[in-house]
N, C-alpha and C. Protein backbone atom coordinates (compact mmCIF):
# COMPACT_ATOMS: atom_id res chain seq x y z
N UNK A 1 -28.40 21.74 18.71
CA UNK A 1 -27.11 21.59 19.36
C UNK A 1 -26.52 20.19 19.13
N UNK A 2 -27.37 18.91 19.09
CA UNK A 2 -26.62 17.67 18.85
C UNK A 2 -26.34 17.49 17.47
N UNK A 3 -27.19 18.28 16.96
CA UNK A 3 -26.26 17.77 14.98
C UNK A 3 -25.57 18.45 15.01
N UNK A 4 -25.08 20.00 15.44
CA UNK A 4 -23.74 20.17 15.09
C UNK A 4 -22.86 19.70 15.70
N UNK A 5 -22.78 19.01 16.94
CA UNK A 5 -21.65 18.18 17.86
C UNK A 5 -21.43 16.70 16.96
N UNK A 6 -22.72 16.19 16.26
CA UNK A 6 -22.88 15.23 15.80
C UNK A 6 -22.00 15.61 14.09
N UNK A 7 -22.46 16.07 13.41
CA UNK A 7 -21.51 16.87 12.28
C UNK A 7 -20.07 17.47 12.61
N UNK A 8 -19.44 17.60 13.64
CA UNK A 8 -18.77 18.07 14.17
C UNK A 8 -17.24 16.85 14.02
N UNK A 9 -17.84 16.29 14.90
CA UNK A 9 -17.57 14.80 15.38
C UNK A 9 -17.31 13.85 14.17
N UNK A 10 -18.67 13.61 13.13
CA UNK A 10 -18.44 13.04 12.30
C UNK A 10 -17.20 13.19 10.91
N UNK A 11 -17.64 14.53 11.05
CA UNK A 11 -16.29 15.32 9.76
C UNK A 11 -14.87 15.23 10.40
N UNK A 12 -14.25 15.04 12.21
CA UNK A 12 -13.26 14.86 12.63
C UNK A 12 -12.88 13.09 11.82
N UNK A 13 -13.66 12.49 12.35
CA UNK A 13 -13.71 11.03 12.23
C UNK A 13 -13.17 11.01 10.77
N UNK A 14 -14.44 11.67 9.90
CA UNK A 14 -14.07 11.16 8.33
C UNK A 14 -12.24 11.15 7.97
N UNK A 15 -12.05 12.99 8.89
CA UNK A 15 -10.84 12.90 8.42
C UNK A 15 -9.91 12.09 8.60
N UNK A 16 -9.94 12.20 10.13
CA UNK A 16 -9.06 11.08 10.85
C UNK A 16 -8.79 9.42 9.76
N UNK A 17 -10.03 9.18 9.42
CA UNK A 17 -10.07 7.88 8.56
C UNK A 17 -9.10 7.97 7.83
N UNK A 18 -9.32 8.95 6.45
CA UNK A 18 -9.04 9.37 5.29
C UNK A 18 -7.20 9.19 5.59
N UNK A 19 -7.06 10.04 6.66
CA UNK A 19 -5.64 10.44 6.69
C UNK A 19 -4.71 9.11 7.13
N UNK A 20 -5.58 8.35 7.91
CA UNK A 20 -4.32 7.23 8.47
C UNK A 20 -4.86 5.84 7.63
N UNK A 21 -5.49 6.09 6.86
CA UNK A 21 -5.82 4.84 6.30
C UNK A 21 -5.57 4.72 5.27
N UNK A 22 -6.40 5.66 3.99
CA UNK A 22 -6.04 5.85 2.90
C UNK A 22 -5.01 6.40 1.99
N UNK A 23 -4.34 7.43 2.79
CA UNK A 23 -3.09 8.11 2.40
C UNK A 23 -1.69 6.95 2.18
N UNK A 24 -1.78 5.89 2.68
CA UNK A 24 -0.41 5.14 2.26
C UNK A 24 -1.02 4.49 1.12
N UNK A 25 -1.72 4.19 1.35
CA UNK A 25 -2.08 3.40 0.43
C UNK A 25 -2.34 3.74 -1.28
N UNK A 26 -2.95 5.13 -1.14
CA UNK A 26 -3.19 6.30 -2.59
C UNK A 26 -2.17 5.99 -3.27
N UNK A 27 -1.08 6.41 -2.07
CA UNK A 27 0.09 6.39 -2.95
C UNK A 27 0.92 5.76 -3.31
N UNK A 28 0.82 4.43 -3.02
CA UNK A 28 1.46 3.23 -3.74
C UNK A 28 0.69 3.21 -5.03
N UNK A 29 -0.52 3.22 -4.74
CA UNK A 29 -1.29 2.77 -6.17
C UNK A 29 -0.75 3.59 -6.83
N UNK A 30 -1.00 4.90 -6.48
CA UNK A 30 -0.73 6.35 -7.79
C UNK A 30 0.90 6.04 -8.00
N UNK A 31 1.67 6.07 -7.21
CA UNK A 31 2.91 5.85 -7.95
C UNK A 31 3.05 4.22 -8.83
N UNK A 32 2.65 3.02 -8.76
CA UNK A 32 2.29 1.93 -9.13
C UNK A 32 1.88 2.83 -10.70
N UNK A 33 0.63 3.26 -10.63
CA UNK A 33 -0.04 4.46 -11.99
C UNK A 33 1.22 5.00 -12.60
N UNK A 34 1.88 5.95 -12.09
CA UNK A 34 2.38 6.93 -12.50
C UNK A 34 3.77 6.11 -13.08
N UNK A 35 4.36 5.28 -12.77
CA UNK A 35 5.53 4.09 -12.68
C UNK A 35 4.98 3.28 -14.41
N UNK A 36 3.83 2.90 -13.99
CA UNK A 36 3.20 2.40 -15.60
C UNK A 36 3.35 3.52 -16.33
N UNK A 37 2.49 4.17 -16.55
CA UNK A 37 2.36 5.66 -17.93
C UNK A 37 3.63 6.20 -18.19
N UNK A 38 4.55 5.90 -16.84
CA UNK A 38 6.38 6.47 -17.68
C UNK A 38 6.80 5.53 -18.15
N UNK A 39 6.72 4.08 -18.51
CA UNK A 39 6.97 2.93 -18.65
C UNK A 39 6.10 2.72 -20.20
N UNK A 40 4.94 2.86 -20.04
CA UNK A 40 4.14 2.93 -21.50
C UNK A 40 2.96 3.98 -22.12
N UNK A 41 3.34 4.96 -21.51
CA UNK A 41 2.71 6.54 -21.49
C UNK A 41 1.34 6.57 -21.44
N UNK A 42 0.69 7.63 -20.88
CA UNK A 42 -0.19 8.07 -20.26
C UNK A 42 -1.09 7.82 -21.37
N UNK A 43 -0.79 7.97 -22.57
CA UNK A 43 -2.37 7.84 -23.80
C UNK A 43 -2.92 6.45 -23.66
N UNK A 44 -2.39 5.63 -23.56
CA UNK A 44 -2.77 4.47 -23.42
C UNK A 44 -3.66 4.13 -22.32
N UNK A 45 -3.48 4.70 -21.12
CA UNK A 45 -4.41 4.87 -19.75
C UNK A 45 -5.84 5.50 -20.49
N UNK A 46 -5.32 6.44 -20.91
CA UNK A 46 -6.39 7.33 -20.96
C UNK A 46 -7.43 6.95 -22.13
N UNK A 47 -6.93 6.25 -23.48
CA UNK A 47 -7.73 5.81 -24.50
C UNK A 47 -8.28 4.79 -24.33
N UNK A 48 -8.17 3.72 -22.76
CA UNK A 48 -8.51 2.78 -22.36
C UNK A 48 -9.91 3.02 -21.30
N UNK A 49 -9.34 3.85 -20.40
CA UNK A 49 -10.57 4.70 -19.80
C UNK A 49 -11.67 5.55 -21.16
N UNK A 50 -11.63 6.10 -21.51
CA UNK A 50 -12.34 6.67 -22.61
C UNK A 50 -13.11 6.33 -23.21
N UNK A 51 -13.09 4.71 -23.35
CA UNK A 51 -13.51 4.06 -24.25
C UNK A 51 -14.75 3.51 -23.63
N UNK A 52 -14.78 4.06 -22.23
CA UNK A 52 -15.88 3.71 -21.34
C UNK A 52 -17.52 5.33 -21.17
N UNK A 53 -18.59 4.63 -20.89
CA UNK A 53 -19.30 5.71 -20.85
C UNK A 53 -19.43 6.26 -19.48
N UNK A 54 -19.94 7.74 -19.00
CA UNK A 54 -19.95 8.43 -18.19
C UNK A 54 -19.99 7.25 -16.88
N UNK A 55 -21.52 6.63 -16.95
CA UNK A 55 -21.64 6.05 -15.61
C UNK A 55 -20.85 5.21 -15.21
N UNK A 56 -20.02 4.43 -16.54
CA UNK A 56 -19.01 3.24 -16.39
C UNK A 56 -17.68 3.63 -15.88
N UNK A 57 -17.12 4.42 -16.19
CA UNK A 57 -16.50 5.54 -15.95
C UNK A 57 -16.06 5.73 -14.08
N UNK A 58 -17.44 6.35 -13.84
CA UNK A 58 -17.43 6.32 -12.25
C UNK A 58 -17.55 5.29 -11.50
N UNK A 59 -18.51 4.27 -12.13
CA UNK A 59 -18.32 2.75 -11.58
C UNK A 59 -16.39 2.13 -11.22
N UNK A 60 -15.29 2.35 -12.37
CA UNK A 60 -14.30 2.07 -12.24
C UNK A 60 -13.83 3.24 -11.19
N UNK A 61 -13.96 4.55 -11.26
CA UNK A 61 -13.27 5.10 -10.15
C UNK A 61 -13.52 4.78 -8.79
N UNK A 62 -14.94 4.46 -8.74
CA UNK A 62 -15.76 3.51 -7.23
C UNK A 62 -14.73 2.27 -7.05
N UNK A 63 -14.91 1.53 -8.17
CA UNK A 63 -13.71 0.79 -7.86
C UNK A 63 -12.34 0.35 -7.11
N UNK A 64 -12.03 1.09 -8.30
CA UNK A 64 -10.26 1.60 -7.83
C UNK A 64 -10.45 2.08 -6.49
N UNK A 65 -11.21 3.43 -5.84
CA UNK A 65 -11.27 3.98 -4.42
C UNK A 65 -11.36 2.33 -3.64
N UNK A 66 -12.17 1.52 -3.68
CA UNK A 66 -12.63 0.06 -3.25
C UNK A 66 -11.38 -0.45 -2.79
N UNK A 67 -10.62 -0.51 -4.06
CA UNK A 67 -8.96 -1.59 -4.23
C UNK A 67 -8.40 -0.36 -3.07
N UNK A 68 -8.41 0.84 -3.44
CA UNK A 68 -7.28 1.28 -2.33
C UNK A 68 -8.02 1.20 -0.97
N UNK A 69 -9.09 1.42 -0.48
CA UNK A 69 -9.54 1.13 0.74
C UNK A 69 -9.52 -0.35 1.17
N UNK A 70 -9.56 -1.29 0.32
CA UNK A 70 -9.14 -3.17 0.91
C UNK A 70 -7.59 -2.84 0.79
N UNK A 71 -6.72 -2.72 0.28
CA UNK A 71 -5.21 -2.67 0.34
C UNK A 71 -4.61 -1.78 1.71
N UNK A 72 -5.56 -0.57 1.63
CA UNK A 72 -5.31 -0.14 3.15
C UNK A 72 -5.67 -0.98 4.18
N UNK A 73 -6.77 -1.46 4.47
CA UNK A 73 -7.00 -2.03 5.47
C UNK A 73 -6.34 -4.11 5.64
N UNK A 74 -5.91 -4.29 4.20
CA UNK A 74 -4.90 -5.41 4.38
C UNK A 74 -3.45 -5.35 4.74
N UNK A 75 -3.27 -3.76 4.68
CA UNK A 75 -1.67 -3.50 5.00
C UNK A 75 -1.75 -3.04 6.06
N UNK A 76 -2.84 -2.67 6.72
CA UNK A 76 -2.84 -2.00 8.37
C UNK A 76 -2.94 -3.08 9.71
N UNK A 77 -3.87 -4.45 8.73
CA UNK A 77 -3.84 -5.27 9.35
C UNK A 77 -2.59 -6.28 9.66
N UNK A 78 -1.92 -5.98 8.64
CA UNK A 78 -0.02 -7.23 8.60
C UNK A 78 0.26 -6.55 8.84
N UNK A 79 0.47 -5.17 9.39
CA UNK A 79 1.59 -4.51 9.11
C UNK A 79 2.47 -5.18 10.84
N UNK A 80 2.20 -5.08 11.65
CA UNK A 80 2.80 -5.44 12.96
C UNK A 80 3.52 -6.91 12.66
N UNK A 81 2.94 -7.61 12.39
CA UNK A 81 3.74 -9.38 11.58
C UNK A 81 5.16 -8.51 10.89
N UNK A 82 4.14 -8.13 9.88
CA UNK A 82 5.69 -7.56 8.80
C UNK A 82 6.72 -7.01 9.13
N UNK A 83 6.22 -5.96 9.97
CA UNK A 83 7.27 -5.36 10.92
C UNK A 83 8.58 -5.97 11.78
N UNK A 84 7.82 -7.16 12.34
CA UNK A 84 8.66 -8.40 12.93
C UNK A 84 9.21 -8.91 11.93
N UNK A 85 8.94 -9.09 11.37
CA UNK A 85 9.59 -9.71 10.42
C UNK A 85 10.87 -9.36 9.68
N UNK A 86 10.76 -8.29 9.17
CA UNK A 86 11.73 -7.25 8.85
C UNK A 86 12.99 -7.10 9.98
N UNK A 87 12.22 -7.12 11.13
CA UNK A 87 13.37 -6.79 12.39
C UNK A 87 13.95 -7.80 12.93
N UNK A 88 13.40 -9.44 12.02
CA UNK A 88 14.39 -10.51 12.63
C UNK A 88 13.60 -11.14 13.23
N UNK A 89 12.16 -11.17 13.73
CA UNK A 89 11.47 -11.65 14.70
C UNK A 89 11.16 -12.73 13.99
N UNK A 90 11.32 -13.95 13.26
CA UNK A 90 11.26 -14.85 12.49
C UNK A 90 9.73 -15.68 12.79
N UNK A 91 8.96 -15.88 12.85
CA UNK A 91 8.13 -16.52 13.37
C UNK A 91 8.65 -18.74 13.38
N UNK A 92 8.13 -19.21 13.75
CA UNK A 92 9.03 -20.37 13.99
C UNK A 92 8.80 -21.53 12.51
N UNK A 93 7.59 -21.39 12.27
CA UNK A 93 7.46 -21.91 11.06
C UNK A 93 7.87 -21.23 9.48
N UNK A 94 8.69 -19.93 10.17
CA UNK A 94 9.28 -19.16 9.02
C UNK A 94 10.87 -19.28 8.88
N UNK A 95 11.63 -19.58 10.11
CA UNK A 95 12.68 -19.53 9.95
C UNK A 95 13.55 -20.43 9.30
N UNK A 96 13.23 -21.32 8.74
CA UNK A 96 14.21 -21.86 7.58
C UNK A 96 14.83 -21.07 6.41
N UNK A 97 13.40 -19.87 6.08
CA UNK A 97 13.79 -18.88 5.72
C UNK A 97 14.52 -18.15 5.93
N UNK A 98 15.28 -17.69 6.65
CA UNK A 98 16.23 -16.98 7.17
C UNK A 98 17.37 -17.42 7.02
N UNK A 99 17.94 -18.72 7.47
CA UNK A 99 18.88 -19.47 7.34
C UNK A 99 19.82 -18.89 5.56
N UNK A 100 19.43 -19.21 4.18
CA UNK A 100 20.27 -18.86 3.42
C UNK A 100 20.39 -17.47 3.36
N UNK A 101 19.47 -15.99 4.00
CA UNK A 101 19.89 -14.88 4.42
C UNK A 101 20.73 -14.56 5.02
N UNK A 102 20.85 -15.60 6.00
CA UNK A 102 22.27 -15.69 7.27
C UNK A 102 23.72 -16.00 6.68
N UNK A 103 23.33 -16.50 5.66
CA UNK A 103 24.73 -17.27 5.47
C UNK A 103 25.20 -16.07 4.38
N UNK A 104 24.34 -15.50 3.46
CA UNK A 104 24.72 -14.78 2.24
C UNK A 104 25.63 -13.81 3.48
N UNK A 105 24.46 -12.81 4.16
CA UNK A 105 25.03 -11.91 5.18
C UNK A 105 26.56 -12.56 5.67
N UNK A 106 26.95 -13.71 5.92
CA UNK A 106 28.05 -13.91 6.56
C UNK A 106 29.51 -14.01 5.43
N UNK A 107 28.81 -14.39 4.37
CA UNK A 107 29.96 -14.18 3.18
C UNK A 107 30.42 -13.04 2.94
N UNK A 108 28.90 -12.26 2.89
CA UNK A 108 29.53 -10.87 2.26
C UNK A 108 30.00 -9.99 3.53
N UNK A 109 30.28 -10.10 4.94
CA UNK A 109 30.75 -9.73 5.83
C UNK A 109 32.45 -10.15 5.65
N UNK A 110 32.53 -11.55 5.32
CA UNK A 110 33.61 -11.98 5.35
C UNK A 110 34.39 -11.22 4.34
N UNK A 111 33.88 -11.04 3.32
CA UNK A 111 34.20 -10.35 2.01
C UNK A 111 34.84 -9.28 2.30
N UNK A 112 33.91 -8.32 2.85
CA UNK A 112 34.22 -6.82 3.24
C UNK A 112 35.45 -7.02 4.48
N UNK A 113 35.40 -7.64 5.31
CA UNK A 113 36.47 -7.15 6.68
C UNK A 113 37.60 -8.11 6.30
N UNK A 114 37.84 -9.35 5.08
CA UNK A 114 38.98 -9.80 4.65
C UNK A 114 40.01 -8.45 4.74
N UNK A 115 41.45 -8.75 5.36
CA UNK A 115 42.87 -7.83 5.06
C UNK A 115 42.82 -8.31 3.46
């Protein structure tokens, strides 16, 4: 009765992981991928991978899974900063930055509502 509550439990978890962690992240990379190979086509990916043997092969896909699981968990961790950020929340040693954003924004306001 406790390994299947325990298997139970664990396969919820895995998913749970998989889904809020790794899923943004897949898909930056894969479109990042897919963005290259339309840019300088897919043979080139592939005659580059190829050129590797079976175990080397899976070593780079271990990899790559690696890069997208640290990129998930570096974008899950900023993401609340970034967020502020985006929404104006300037942090105080950031806002000088803002300043020539302010001003562009005020030209091109002026621009648009000029008679």
């Amino acid at each position: 009765m406790p390994t299947k509550l325990l298997e139970g439990v664990s396969s919820k978890l895995a998913d749970q992981w998989v889904a809020t962690l790794l899923t943004p992240a897949f898909v930056f990379w894969a479109g990042g991928l897919l963005a290259y190979g339309d840019r300088h086509g897919f043979g080139s990916i592939e005659t580059w991978f190829q050129q590797f043997s079976e175990p080397m092969q899976l070593g780079l896909i271990a990899i790559a899974l690696c890069t997208v699981a640290a990129s998930a968990f570096v974008a899950q961790r900023f993401d609340t900063a970034v967020l502020r950020g985006l929404e104006g929340y300037w942090y105080p040693g950031l806002r000088y930055l803002s300043l020539p954003l302010l001003h562009w924004q005020k030209v091109r306001r002026r621009r648009i509502v000029k008679p």
